[in-house]
N, C-alpha and C. Protein backbone atom coordinates (compact mmCIF):
# COMPACT_ATOMS: atom_id res chain seq x y z
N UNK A 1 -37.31 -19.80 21.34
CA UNK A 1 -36.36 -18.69 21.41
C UNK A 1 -36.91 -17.57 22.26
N UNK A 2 -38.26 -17.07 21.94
CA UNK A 2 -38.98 -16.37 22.93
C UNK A 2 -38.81 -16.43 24.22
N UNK A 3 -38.75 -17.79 24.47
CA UNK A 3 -39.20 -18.17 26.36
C UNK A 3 -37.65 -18.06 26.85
N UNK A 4 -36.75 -18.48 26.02
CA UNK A 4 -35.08 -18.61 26.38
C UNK A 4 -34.93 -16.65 26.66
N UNK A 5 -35.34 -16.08 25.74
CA UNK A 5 -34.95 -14.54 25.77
C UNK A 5 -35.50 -14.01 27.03
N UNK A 6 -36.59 -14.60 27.26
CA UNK A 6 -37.80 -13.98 28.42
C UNK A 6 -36.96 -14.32 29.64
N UNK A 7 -36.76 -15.60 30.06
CA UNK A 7 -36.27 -16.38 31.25
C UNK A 7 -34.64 -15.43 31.44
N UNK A 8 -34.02 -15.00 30.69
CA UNK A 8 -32.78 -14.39 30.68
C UNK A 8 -32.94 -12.99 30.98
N UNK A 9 -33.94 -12.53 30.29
CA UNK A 9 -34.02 -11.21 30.93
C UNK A 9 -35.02 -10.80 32.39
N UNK A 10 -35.32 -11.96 32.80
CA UNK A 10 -36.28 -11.87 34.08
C UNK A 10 -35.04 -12.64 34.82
N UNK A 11 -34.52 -13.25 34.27
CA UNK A 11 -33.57 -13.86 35.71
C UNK A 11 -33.09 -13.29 36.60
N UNK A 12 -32.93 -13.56 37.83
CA UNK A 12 -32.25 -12.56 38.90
C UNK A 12 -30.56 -12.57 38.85
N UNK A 13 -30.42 -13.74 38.27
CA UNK A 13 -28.50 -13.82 38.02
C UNK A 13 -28.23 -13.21 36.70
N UNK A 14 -29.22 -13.40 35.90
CA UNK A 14 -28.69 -12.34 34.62
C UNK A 14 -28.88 -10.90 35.23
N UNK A 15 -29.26 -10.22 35.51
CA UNK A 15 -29.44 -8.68 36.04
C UNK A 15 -28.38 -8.37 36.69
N UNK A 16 -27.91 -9.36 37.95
CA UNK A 16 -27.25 -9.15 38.99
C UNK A 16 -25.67 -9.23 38.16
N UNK A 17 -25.65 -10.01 37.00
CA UNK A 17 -24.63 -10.11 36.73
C UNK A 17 -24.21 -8.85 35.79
N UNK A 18 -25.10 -8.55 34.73
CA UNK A 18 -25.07 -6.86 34.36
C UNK A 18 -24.58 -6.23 35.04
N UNK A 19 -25.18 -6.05 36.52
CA UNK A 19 -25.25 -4.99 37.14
C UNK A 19 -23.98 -4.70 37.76
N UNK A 20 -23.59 -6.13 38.17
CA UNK A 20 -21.59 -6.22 38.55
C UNK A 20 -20.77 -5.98 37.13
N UNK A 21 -21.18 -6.00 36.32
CA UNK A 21 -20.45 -5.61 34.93
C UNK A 21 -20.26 -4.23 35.20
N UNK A 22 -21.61 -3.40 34.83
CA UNK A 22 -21.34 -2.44 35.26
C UNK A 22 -20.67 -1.36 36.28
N UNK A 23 -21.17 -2.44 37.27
CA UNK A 23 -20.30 -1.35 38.77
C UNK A 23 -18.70 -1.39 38.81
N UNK A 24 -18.58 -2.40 37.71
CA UNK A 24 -16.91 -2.67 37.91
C UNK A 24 -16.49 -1.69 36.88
N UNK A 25 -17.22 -1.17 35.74
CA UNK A 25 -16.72 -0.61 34.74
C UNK A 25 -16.85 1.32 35.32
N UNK A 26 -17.84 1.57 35.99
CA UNK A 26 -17.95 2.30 35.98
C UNK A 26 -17.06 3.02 37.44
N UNK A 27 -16.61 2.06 38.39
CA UNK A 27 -15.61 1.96 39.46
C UNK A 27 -13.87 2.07 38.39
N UNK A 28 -13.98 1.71 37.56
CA UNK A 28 -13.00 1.91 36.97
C UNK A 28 -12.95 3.61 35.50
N UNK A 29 -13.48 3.49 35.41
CA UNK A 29 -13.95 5.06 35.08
C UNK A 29 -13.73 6.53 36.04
N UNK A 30 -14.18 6.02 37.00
CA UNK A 30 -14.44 7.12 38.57
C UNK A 30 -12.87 6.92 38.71
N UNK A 31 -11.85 5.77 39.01
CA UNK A 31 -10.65 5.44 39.58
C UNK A 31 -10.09 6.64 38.55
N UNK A 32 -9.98 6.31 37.14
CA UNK A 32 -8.96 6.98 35.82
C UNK A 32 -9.64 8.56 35.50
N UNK A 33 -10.71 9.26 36.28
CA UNK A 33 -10.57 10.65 35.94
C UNK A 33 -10.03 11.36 36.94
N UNK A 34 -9.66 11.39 38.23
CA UNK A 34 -9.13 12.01 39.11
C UNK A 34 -7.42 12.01 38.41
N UNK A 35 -7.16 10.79 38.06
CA UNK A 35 -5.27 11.13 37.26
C UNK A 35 -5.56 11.88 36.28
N UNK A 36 -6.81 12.55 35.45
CA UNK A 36 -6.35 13.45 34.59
C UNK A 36 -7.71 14.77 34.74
N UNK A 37 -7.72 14.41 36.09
CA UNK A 37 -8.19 15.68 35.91
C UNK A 37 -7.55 16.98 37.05
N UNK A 38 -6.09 17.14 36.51
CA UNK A 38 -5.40 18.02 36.92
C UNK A 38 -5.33 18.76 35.74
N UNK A 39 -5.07 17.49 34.84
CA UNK A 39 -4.64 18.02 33.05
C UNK A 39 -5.63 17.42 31.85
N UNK A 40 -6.83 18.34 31.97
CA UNK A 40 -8.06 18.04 31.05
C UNK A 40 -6.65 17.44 29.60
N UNK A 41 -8.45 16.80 28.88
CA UNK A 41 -7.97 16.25 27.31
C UNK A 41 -6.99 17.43 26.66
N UNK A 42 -6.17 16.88 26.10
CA UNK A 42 -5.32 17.79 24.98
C UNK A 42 -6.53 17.82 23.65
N UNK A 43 -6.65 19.01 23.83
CA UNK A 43 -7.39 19.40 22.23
C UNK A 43 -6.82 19.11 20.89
N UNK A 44 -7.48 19.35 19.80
CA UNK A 44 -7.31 18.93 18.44
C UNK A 44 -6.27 20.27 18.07
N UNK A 45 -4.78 20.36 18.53
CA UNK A 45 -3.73 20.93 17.91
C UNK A 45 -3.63 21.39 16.61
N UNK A 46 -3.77 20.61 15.81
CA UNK A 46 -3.87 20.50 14.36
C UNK A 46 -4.98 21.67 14.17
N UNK A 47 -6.32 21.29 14.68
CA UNK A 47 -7.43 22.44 14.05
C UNK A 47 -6.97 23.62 14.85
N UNK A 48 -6.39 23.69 15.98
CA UNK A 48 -6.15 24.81 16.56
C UNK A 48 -4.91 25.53 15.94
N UNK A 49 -4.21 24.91 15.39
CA UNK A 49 -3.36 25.85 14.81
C UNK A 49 -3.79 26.60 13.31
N UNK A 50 -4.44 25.40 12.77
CA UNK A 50 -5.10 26.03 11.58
C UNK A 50 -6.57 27.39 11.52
N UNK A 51 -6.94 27.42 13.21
CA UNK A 51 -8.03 28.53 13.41
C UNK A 51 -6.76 29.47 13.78
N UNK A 52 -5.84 28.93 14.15
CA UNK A 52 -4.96 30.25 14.54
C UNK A 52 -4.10 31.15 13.00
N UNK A 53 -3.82 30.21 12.10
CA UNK A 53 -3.30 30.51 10.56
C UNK A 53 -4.43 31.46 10.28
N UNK A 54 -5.64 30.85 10.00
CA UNK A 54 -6.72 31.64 9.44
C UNK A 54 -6.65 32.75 10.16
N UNK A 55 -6.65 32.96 11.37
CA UNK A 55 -7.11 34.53 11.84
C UNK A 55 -6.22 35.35 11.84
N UNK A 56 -4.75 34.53 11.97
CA UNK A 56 -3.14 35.88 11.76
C UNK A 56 -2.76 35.76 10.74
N UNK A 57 -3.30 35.02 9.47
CA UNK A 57 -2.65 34.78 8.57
C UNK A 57 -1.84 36.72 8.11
N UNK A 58 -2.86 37.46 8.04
CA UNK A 58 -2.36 38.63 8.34
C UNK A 58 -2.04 39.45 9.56
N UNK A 59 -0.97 40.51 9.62
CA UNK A 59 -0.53 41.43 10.49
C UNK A 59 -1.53 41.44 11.75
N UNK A 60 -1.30 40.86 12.86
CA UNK A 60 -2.21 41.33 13.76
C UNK A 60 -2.64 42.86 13.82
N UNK A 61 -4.26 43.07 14.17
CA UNK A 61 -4.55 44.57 14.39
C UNK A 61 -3.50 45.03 15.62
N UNK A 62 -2.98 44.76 16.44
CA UNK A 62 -2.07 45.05 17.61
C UNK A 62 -3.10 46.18 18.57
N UNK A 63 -4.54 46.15 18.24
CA UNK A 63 -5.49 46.56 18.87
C UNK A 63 -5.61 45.93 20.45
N UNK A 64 -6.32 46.67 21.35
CA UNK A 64 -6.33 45.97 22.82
C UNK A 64 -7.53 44.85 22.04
N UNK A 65 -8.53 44.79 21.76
CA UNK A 65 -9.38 43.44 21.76
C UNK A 65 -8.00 42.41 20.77
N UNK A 66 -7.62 42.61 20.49
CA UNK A 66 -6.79 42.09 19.46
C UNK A 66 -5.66 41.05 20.24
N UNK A 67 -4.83 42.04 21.32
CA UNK A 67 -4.31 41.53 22.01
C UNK A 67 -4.59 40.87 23.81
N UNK A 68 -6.06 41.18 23.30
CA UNK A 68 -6.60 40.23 24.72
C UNK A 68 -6.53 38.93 24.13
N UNK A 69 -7.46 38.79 22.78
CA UNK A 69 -6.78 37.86 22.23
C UNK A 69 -5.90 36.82 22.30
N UNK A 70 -5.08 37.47 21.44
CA UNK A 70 -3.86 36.65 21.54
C UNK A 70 -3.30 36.34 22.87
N UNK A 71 -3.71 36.95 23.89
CA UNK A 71 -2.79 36.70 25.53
C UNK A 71 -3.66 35.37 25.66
N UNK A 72 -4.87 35.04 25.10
CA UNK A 72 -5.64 33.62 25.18
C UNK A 72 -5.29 32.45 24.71
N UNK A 73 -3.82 32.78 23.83
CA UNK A 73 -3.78 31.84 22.56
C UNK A 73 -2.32 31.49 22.72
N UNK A 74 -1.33 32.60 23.12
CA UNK A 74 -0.06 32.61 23.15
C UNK A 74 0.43 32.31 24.93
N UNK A 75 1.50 31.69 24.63
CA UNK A 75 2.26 31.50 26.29
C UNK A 75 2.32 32.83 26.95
N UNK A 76 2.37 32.82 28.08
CA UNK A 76 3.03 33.63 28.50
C UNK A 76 4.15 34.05 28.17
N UNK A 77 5.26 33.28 27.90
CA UNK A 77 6.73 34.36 27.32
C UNK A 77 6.75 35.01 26.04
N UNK A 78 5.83 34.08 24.98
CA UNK A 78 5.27 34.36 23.84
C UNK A 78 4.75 35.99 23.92
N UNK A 79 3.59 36.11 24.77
CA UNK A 79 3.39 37.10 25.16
C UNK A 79 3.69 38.58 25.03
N UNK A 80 4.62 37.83 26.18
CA UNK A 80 4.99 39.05 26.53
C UNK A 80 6.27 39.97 25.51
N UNK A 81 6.86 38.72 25.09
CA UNK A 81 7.99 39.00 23.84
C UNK A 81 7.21 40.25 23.02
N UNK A 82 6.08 39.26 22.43
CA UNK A 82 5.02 39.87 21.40
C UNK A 82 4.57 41.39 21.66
N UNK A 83 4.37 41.65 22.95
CA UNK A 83 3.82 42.74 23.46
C UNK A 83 5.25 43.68 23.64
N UNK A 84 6.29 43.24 24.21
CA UNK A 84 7.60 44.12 24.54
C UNK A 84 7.35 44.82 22.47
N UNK A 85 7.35 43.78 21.96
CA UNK A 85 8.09 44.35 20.72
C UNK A 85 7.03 45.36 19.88
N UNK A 86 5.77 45.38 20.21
CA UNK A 86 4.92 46.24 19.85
C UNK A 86 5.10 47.36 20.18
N UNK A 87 5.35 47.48 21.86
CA UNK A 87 5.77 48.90 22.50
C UNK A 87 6.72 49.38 21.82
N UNK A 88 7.63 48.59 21.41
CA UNK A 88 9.26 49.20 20.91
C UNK A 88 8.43 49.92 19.62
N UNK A 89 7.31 49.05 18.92
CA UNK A 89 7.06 50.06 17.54
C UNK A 89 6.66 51.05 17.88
N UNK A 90 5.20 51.23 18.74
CA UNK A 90 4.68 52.27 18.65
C UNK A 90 5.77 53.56 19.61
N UNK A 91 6.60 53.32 20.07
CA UNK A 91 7.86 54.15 20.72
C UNK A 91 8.70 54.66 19.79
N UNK A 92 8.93 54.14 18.40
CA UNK A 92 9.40 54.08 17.39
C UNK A 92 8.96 55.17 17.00
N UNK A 93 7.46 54.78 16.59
CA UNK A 93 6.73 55.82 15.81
C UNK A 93 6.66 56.72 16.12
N UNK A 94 6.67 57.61 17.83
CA UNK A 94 6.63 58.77 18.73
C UNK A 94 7.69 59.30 18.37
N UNK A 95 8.52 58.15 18.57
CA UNK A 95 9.78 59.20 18.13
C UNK A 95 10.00 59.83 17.11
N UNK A 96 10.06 59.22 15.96
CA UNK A 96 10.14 59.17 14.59
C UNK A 96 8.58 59.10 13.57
N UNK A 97 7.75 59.53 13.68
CA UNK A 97 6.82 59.35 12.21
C UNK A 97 7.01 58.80 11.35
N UNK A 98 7.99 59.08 10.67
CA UNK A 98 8.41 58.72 9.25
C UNK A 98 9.23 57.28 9.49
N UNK A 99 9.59 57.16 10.43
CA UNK A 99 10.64 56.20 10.57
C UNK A 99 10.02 54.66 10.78
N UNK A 100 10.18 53.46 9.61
CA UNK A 100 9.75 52.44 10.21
C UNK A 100 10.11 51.43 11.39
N UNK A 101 8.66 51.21 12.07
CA UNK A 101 9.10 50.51 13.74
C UNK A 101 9.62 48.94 13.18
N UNK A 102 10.69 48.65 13.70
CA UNK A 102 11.55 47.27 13.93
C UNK A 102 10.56 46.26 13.14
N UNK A 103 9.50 46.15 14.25
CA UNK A 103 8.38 44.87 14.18
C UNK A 103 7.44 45.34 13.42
N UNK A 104 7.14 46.44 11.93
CA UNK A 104 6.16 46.74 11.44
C UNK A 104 5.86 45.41 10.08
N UNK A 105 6.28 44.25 10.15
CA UNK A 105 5.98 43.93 9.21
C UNK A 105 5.78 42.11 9.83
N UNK A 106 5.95 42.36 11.06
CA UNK A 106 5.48 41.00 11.68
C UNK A 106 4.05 40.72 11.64
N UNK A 107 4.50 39.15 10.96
CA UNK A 107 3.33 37.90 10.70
C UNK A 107 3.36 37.01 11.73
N UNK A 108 2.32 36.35 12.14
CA UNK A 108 2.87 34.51 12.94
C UNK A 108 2.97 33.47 11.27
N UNK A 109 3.47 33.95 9.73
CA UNK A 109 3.39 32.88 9.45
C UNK A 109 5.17 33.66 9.12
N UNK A 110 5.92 32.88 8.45
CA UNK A 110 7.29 33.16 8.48
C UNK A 110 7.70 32.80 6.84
N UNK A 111 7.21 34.58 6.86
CA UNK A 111 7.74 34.81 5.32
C UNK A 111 7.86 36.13 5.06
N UNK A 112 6.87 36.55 4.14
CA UNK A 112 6.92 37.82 3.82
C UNK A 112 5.67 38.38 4.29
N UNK A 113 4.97 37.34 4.64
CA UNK A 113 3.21 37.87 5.04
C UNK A 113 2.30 37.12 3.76
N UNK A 114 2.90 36.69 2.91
CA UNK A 114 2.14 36.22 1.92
C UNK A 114 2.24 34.77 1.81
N UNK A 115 1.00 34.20 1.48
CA UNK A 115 1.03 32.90 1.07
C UNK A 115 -0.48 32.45 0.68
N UNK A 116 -0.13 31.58 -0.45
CA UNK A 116 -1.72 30.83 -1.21
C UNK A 116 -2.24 30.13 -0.68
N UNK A 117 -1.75 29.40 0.12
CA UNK A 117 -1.95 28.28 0.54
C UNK A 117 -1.38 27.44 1.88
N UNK A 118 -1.94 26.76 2.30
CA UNK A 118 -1.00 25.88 3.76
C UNK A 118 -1.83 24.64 3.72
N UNK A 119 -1.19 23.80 4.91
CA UNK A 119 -1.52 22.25 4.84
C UNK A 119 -1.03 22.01 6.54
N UNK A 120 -1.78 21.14 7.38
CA UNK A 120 -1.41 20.72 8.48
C UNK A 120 -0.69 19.83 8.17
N UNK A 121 0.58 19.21 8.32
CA UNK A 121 1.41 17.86 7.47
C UNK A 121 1.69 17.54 8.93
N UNK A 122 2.00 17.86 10.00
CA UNK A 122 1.78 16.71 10.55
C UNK A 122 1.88 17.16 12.54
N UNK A 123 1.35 16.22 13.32
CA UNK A 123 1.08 16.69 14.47
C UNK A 123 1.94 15.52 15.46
N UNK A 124 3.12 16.05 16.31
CA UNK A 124 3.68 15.63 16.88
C UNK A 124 3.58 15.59 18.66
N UNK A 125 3.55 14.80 19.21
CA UNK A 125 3.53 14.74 20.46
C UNK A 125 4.81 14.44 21.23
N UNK A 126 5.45 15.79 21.74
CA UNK A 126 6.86 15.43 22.40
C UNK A 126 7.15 15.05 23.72
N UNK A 127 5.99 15.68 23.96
CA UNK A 127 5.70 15.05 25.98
C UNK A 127 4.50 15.25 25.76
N UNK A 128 4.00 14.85 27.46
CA UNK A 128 3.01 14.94 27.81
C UNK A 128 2.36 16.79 27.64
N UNK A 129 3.63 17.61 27.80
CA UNK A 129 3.19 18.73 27.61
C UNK A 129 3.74 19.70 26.56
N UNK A 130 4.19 19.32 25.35
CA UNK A 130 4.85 19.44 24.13
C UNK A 130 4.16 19.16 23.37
N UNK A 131 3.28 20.10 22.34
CA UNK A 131 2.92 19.42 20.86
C UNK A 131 3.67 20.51 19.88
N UNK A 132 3.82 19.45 18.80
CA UNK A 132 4.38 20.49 17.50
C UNK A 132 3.64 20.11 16.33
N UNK A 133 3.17 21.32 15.82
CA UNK A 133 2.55 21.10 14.75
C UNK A 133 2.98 21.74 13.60
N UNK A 134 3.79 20.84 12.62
CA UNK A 134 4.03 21.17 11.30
C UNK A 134 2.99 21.89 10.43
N UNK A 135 3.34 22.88 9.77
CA UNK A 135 2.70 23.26 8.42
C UNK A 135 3.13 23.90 7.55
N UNK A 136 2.74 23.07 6.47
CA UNK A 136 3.36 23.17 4.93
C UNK A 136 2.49 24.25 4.40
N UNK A 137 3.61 25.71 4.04
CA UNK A 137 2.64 27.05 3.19
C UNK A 137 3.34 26.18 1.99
N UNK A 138 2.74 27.37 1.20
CA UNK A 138 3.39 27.73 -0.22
C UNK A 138 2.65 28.84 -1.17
N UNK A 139 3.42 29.38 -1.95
CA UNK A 139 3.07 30.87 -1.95
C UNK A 139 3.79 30.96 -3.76
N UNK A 140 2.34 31.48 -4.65
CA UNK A 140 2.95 31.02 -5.96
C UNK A 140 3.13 32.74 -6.11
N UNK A 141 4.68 32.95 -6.59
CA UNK A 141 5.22 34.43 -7.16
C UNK A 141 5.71 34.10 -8.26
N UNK A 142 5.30 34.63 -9.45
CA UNK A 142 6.03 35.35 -10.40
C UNK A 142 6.06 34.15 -11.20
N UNK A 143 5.06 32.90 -11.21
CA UNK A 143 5.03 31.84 -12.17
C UNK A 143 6.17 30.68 -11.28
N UNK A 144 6.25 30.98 -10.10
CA UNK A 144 6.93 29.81 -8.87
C UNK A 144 6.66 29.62 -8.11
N UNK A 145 6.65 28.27 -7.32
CA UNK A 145 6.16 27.97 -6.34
C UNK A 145 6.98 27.75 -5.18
N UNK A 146 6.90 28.92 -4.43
CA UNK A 146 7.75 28.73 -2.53
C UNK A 146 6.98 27.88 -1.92
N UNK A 147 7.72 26.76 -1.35
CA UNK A 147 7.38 26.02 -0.06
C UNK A 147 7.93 26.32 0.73
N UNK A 148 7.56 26.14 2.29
CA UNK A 148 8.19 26.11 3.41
C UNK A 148 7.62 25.52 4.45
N UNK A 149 8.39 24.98 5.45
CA UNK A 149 7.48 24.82 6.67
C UNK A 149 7.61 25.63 7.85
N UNK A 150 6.64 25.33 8.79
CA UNK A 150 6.78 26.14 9.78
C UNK A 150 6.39 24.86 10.83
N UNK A 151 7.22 25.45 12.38
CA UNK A 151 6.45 24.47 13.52
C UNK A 151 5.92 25.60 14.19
N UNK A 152 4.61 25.25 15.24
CA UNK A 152 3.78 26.21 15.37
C UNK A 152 3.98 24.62 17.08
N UNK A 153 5.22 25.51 18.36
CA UNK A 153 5.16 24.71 19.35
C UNK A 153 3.86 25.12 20.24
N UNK A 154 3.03 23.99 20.97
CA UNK A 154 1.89 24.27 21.74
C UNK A 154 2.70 23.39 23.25
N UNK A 155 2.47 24.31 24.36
CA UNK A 155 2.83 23.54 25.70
C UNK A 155 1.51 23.95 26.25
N UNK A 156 1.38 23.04 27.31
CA UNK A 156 0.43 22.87 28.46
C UNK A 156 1.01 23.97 29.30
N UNK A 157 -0.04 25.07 29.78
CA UNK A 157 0.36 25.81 30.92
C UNK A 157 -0.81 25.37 31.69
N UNK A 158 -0.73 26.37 32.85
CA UNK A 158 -1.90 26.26 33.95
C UNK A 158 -3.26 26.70 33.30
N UNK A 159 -3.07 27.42 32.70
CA UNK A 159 -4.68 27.89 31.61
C UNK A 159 -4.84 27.23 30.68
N UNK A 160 -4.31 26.12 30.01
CA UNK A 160 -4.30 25.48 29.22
C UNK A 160 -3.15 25.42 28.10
N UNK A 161 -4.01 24.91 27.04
CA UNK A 161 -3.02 24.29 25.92
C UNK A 161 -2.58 26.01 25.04
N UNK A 162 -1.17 26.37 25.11
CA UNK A 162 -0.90 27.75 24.94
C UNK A 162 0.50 27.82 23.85
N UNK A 163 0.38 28.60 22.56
CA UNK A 163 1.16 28.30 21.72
C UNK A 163 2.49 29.44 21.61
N UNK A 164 3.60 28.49 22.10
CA UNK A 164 4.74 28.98 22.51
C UNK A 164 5.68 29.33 21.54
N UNK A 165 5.50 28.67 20.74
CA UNK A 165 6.67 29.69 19.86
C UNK A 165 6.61 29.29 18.02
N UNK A 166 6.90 29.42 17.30
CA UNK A 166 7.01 29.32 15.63
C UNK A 166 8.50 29.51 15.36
N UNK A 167 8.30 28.05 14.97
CA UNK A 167 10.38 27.89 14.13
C UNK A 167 10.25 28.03 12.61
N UNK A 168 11.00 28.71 11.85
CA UNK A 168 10.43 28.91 10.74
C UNK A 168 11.46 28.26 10.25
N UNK A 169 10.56 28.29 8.70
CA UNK A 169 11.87 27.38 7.56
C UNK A 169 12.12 26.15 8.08
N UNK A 170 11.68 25.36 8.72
CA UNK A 170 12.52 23.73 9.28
C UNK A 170 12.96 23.47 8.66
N UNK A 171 12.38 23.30 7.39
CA UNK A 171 13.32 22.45 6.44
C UNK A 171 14.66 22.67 5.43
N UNK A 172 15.19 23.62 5.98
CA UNK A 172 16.52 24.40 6.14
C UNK A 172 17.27 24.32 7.09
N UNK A 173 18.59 23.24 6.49
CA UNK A 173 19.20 23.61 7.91
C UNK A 173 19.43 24.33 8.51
N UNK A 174 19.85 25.51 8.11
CA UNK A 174 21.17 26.63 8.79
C UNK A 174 19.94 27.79 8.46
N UNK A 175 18.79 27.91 8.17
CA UNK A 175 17.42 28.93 8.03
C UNK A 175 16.35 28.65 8.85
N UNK A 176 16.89 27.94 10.04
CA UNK A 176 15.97 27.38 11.24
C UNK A 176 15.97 28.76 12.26
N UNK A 177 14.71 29.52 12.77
CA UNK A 177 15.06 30.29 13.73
C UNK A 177 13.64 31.00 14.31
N UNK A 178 13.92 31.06 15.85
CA UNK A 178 12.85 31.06 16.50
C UNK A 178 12.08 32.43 16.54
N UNK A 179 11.10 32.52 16.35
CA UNK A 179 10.05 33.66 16.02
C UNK A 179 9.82 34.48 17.27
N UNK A 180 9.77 33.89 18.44
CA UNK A 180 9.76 34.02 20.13
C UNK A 180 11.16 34.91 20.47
N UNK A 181 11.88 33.82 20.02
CA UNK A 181 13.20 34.69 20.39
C UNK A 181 13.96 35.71 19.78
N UNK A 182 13.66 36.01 18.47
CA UNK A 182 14.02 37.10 17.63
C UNK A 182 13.14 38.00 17.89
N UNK A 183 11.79 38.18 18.85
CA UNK A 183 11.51 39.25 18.65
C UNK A 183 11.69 39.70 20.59
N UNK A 184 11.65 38.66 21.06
CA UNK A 184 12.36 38.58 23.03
C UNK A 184 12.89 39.63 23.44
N UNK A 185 12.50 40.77 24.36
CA UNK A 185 13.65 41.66 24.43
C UNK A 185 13.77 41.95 26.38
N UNK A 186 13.00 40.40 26.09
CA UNK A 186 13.55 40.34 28.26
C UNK A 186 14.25 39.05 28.39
């Protein structure tokens, strides 16, 4: 068994034949990253939405580090929605002191701001540049338990994987409604 192992690994056709194994595998490697490398790997959606729950689970600070932030995390129309409707508060507040601004009680989760608990339930791929990621809150008041879901949409932009909008309630028919566009004021 020794001399069979020896003679195989000194052979010049065993090596040579490795070595065409290899060049073919690795010729085929070199061929399949130029098709995706316009559009690196899609990241782990799921954990990214759940680092995104954890950090807004409350009121954004609406601070500038705050909203450099989020301009890292959110689409562009997302954005800018997000940002139009901040101005409208703090314009609010100039005007009025006492008076509460429109958007003073906006969350990214879609409720009241409160909840015990959440669950990633499930991660959808709608295109190549479409992910939706379901998540199941629930929020125990008064000796009851609220469920709800939320979709938390992620598209591919030119900077990457960028989270475009939150449909709240899905699982309501006629209590379906977009978080992007209710607060949109371009």
């Amino acid at each position: 068994m020794l001399n069979r192992t020896r003679i195989a690994m000194v052979s010049g056709t065993g090596i040579a034949r490795r070595a065409l194994v290899f060049a073919v595998l690795a010729s085929l490697a070199a061929v399949s990253v130029p098709a995706s490398a316009g559009h690196p790997a899609r990241p782990d959606l799921g954990a990214q939405t759940r680092r995104f729950v954890e950090q807004y689970k409350v009121s954004p600070e609406r601070d500038a580090r705050d909203m450099a932030n989020l301009r890292r995390v959110l689409s562009p129309a997302f954005f800018r929605a997000l940002d139009a409707a901040f101005r409208e508060d703090r314009e609010t507040s100039a005007q009025d002191p006492s008076a509460k601004p429109p958007h003073a009680d906006f969350t990214f989760i879609c409720s009241d701001g409160s909840m015990d608990g959440y669950a990633i339930s499930s991660v959808r791929h709608v295109s190549s540049s479409s992910v939706d990621v379901i998540v199941s809150f629930y929020d125990l008041y008064r000796g009851e338990t609220y469920r709800w879901k939320d979709r938390y949409r992620w598209i591919r932009t030119p900077a990457g994987w960028r989270l475009d909008d939150i449909e709240c309630e899905i699982d309501r028919p006629n209590g379906r409604y977009s978080m992007r566009k209710a607060i949109d004021h371009g």
